[in-house]
N, C-alpha and C. Protein backbone atom coordinates (compact mmCIF):
# COMPACT_ATOMS: atom_id res chain seq x y z
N UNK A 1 141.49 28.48 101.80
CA UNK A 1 140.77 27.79 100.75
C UNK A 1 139.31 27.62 101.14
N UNK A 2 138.62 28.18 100.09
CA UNK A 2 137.00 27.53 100.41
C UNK A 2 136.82 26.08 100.32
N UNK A 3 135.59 25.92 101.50
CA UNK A 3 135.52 24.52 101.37
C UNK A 3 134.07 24.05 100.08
N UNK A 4 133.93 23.87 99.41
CA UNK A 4 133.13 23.61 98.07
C UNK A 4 133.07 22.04 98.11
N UNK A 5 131.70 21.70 97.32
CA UNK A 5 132.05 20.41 97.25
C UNK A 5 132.25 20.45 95.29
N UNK A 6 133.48 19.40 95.36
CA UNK A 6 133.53 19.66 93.03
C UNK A 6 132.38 19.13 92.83
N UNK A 7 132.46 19.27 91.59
CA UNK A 7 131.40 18.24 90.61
C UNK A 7 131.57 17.01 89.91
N UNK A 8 131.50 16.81 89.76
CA UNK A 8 132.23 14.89 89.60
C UNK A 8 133.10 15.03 88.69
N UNK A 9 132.80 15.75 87.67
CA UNK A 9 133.86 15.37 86.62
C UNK A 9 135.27 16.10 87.26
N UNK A 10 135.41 17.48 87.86
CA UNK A 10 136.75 17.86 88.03
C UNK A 10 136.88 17.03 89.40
N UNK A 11 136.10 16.49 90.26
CA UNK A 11 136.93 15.37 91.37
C UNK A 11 137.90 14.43 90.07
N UNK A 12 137.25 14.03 88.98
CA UNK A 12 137.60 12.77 88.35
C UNK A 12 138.88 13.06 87.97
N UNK A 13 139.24 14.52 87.31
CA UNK A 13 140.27 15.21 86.46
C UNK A 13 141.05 15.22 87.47
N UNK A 14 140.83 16.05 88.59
CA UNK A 14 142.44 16.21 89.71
C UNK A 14 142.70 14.47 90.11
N UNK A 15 141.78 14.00 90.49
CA UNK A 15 141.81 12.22 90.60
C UNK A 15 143.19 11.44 89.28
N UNK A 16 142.32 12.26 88.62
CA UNK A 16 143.76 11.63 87.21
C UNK A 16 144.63 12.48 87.15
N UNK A 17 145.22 13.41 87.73
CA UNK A 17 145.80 14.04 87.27
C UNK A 17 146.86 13.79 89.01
N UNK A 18 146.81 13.10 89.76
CA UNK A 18 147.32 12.19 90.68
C UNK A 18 148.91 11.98 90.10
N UNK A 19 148.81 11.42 88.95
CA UNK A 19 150.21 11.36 88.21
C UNK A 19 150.22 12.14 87.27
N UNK A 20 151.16 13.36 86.60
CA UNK A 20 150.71 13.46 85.63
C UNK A 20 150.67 13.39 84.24
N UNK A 21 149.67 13.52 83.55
CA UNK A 21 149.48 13.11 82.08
C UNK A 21 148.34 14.12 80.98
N UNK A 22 148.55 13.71 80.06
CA UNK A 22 147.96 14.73 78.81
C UNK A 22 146.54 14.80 78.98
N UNK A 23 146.02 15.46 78.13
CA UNK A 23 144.11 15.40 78.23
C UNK A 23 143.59 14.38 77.82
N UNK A 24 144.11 13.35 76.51
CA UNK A 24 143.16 12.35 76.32
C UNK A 24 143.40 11.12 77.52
N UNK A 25 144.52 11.22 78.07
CA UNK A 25 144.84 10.61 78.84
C UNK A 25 143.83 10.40 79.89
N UNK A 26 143.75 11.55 80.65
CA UNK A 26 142.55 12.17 81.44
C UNK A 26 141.22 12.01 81.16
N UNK A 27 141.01 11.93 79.86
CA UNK A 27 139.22 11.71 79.40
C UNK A 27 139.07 10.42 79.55
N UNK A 28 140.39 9.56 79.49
CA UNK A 28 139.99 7.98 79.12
C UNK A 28 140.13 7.17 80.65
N UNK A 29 141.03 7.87 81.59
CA UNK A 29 141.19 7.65 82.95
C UNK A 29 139.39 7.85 83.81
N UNK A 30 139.32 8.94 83.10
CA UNK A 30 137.82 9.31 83.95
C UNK A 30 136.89 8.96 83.90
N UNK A 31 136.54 8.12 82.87
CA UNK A 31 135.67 7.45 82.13
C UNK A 31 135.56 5.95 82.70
N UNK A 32 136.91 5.51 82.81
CA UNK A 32 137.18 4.14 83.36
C UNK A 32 136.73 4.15 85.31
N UNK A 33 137.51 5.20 85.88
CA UNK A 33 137.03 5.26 86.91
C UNK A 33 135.47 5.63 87.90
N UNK A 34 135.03 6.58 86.61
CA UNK A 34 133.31 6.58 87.06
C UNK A 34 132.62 5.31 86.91
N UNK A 35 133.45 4.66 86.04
CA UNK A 35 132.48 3.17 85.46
C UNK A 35 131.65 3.95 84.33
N UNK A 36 132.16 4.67 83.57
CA UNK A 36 131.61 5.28 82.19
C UNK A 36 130.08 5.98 82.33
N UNK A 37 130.13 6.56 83.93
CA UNK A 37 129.22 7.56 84.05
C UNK A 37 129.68 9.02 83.51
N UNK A 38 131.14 9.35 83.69
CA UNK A 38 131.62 10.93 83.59
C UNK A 38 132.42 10.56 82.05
N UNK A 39 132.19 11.28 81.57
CA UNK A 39 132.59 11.42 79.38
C UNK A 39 132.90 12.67 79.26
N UNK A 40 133.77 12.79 79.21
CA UNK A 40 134.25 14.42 78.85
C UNK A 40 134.79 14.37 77.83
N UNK A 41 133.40 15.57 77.31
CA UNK A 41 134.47 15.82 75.50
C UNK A 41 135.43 16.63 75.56
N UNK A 42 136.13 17.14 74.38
CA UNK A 42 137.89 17.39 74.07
C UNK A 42 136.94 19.10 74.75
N UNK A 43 136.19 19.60 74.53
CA UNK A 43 135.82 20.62 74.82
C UNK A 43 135.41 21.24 76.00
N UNK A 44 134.88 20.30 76.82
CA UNK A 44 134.28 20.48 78.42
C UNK A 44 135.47 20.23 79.23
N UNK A 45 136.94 18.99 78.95
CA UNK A 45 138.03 19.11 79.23
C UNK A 45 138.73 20.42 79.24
N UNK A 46 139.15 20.75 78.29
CA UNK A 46 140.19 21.46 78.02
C UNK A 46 139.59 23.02 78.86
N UNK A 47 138.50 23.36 78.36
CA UNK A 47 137.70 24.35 79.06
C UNK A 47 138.08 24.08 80.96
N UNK A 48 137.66 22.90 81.49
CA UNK A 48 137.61 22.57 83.08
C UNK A 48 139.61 22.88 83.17
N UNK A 49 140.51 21.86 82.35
CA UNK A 49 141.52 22.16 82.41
C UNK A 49 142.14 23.74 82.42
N UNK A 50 141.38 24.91 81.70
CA UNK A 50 142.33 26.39 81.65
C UNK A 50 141.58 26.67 83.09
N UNK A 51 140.47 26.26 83.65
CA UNK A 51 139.72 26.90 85.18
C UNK A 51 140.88 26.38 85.47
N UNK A 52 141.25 24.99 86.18
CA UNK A 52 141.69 24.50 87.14
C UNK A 52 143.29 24.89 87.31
N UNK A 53 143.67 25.05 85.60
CA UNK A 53 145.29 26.24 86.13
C UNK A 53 144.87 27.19 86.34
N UNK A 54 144.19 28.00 85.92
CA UNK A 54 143.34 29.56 87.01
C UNK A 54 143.47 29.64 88.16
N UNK A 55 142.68 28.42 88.63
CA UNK A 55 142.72 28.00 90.28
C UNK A 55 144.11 27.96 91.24
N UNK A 56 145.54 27.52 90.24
CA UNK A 56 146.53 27.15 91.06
C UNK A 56 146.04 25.77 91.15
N UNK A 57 145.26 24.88 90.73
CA UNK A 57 144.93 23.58 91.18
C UNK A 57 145.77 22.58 90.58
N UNK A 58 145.94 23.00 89.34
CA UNK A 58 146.96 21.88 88.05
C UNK A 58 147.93 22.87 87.45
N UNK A 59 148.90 22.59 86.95
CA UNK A 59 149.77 23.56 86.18
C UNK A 59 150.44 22.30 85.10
N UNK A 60 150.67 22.86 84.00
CA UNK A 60 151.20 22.06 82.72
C UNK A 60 152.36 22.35 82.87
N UNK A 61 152.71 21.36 82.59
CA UNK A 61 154.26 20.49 82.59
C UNK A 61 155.22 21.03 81.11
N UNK A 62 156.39 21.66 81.56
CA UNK A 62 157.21 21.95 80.25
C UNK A 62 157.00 20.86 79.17
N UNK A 63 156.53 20.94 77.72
CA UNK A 63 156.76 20.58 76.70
C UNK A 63 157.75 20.05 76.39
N UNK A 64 158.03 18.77 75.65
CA UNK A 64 159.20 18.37 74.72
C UNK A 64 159.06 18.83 73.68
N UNK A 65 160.16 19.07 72.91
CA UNK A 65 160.98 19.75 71.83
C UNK A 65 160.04 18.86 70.82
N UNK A 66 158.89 19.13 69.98
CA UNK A 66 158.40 18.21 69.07
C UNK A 66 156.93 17.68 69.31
N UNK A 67 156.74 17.34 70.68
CA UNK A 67 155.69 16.98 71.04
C UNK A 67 154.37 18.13 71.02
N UNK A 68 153.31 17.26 70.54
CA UNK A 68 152.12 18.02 70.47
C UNK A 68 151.21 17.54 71.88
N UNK A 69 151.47 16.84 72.93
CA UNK A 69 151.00 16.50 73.73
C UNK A 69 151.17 17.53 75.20
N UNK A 70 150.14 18.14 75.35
CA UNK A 70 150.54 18.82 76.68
C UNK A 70 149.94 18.15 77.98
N UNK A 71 151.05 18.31 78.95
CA UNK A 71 150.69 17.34 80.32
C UNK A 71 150.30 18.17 81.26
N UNK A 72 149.55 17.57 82.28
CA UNK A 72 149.12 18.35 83.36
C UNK A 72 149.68 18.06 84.61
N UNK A 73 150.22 18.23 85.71
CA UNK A 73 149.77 17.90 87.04
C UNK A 73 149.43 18.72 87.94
N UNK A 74 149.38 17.70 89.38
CA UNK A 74 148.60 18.54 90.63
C UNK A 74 149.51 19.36 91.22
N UNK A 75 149.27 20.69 91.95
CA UNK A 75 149.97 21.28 92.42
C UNK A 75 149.60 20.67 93.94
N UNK A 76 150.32 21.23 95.11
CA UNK A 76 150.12 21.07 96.66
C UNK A 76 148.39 21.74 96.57
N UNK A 77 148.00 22.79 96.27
CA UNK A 77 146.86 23.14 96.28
C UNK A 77 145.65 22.56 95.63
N UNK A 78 145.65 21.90 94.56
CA UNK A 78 145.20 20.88 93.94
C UNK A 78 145.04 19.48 94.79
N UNK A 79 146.16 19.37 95.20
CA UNK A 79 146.06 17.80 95.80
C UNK A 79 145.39 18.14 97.12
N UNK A 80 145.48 19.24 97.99
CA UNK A 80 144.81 19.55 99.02
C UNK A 80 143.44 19.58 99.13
N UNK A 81 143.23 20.30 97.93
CA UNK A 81 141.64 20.40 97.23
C UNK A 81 141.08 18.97 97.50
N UNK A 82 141.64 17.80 96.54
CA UNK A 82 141.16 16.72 96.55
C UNK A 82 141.22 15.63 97.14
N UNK A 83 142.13 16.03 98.89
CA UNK A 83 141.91 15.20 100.11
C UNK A 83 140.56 15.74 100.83
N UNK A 84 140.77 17.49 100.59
CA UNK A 84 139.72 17.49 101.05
C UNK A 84 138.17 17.23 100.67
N UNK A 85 138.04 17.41 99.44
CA UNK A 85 136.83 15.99 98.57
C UNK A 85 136.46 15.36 99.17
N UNK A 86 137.81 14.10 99.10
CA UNK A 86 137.96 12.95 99.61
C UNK A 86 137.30 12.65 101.08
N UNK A 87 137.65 13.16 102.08
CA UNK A 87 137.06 13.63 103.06
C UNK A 87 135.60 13.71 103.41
N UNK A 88 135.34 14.68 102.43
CA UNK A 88 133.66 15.74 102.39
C UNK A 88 132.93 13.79 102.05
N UNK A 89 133.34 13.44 101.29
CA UNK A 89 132.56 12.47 100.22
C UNK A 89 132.35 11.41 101.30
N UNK A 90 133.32 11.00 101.87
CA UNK A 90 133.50 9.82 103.10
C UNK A 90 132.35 10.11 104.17
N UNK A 91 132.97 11.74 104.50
CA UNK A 91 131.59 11.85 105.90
C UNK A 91 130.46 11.57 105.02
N UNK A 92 130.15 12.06 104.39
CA UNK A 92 128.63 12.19 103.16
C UNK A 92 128.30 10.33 103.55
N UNK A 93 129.21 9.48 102.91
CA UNK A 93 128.70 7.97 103.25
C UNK A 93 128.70 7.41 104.46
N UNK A 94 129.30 8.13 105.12
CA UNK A 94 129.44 7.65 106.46
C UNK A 94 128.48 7.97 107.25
N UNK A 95 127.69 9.47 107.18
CA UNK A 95 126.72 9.48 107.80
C UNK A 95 125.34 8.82 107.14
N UNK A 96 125.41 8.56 105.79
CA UNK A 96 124.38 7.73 105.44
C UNK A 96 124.05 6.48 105.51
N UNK A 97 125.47 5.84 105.78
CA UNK A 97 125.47 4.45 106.57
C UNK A 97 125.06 4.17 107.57
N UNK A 98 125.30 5.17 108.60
CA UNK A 98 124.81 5.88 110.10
C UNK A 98 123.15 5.88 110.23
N UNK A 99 122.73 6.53 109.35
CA UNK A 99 120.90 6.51 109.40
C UNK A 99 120.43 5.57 108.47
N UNK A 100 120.83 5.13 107.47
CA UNK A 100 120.15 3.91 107.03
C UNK A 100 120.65 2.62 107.53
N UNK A 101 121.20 2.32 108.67
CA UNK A 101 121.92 1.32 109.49
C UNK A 101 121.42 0.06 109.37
N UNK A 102 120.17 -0.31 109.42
CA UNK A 102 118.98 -0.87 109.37
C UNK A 102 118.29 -1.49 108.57
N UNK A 103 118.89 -1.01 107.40
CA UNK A 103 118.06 -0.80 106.04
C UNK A 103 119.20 -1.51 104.95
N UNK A 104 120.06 -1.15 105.44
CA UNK A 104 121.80 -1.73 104.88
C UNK A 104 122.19 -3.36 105.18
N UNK A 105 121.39 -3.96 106.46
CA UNK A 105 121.58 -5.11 106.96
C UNK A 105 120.74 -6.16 106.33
């Protein structure tokens, strides 16, 4: 796997997609968790959603008989993806805590 750093909104999407659930589900999860910096319309979703099954990152969940709601979740490769984020993002504050040491107090 390359190591990449995401872009906020698909950290936010595999982030919601932790358990999984449908797209508006996901727009309204991501929204809440940026603190209503990341807004994803039905279009920039669904678009990031067909990459990220491309990727092997998310794969949709069999359909019920009736339902118009399609669900997503994380695969092992997906969730790997977004420890390793998780990770990248931590050193990122950690070394900035590190040199502004001073400045923080």
């Amino acid at each position: 796997m390359e190591n990449l750093a995401l872009t906020e909104s698909t950290y936010y999407i595999l982030l919601s997609l932790y358990h999984p659930q449908h797209g508006y589900g996901i727009m309204q999860q991501t929204e809440q968790l940026s603190g209503g910096r990341v807004r994803l319309a039905a279009g920039t979703l669904y678009g990031a959603l067909n990459s990220l099954c491309e990727k092997g990152w998310i794969s949709p969940l069999p359909m019920e008989s009736g339902s118009r709601k399609k669900e997503y979740q994380l695969t092992e490769t997906g969730l790997a993806v977004l420890k390793r984020e998780l990770a990248r993002l931590e050193e990122l504050a950690a070394n900035g805590r590190t040199i502004l040491k001073e400045e923080l107090s």
